[in-house]
C-alpha atoms as a PDB file:
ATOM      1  CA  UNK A   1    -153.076  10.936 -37.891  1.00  0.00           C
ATOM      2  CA  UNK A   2    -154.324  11.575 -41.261  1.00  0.00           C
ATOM      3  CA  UNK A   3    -151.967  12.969 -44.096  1.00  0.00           C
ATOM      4  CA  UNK A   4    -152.948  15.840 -46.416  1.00  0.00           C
ATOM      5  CA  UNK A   5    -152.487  15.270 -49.269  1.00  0.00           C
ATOM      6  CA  UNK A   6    -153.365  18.668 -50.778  1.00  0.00           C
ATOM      7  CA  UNK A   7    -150.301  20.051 -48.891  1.00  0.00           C
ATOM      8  CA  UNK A   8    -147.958  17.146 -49.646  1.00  0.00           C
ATOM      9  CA  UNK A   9    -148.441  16.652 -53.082  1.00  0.00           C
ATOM     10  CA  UNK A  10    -147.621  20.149 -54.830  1.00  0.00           C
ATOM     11  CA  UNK A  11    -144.498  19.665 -52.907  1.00  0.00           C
ATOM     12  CA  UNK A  12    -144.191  16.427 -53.905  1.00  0.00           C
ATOM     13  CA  UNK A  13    -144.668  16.949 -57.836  1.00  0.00           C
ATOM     14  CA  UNK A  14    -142.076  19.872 -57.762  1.00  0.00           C
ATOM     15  CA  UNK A  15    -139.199  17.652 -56.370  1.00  0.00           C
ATOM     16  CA  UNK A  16    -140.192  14.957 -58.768  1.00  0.00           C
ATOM     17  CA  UNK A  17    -139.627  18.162 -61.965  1.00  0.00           C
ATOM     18  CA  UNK A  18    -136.693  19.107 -60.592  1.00  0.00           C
ATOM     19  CA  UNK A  19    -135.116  16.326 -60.176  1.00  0.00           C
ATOM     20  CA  UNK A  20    -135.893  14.958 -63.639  1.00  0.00           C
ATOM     21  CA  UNK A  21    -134.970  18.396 -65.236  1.00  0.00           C
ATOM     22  CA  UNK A  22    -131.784  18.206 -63.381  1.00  0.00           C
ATOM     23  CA  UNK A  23    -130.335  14.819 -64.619  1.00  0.00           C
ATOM     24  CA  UNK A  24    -131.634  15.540 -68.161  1.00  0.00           C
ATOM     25  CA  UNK A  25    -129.135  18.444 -68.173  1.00  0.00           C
ATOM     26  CA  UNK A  26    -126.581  16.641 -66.264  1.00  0.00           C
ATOM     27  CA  UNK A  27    -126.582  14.252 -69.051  1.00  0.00           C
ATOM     28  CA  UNK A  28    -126.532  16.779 -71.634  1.00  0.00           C
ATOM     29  CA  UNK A  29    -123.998  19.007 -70.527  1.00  0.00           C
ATOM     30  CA  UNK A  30    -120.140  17.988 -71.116  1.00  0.00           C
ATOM     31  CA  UNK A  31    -118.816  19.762 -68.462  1.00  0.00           C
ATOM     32  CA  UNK A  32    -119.606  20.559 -64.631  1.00  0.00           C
ATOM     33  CA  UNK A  33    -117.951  22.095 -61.860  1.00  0.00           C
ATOM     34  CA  UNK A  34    -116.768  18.996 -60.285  1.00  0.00           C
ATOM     35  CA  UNK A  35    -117.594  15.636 -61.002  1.00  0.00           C
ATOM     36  CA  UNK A  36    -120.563  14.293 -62.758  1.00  0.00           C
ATOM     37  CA  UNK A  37    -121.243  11.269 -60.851  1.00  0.00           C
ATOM     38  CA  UNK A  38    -121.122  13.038 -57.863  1.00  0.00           C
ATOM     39  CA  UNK A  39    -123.419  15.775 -58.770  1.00  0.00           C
ATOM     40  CA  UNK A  40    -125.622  12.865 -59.610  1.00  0.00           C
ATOM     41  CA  UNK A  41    -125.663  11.201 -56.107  1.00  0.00           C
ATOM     42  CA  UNK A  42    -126.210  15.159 -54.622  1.00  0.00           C
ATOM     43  CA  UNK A  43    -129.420  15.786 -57.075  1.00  0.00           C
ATOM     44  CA  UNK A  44    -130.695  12.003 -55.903  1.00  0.00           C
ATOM     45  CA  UNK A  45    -129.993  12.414 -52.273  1.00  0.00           C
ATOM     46  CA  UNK A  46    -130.645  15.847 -51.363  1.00  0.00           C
ATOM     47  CA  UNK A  47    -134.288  16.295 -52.286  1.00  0.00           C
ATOM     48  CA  UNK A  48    -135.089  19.286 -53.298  1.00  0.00           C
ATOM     49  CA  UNK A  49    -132.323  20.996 -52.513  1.00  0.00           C
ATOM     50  CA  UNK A  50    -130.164  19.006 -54.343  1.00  0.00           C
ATOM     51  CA  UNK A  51    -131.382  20.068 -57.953  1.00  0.00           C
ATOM     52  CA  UNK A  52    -131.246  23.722 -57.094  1.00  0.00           C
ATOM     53  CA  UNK A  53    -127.217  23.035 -55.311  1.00  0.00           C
ATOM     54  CA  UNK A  54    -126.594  21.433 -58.743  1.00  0.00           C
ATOM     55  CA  UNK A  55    -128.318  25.001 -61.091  1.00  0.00           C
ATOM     56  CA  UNK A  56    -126.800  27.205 -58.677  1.00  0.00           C
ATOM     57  CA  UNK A  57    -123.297  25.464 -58.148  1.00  0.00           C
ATOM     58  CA  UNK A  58    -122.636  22.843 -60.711  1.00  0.00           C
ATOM     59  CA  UNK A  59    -123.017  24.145 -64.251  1.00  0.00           C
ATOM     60  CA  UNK A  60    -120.569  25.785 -66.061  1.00  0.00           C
ATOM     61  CA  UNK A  61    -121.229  29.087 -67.301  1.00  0.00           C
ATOM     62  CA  UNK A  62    -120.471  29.213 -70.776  1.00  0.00           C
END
């Protein structure tokens, strides 16, 4: 079975950006809604939902 990687990889490179964009904030904001290391653990482990649980769900609003 032969992977393509033309399917894979857009898919691929969007996780990677969102999960990078995602701990940058979570580093730069003071406060969440709930714990920080635990939003951290949720943005690693949760592919790419994780990053969009922790926009939707996790920042404060200001």
């Amino acid at each position: 079975m032969e992977i393509d990687w033309a399917l894979i990889a857009p898919i691929l490179i969007i996780n990677v950006i969102l999960l990078l964009v995602a701990i940058v904030d979570l580093i730069k904001v003071k406060e969440t809604n709930g714990p920080k290391w635990l939003w951290a653990i949720i943005i690693f482990l949760v592919s790419i939902l994780g990053p969009v649980l922790y926009f939707i769900l996790g920042r404060r609003s200001r």
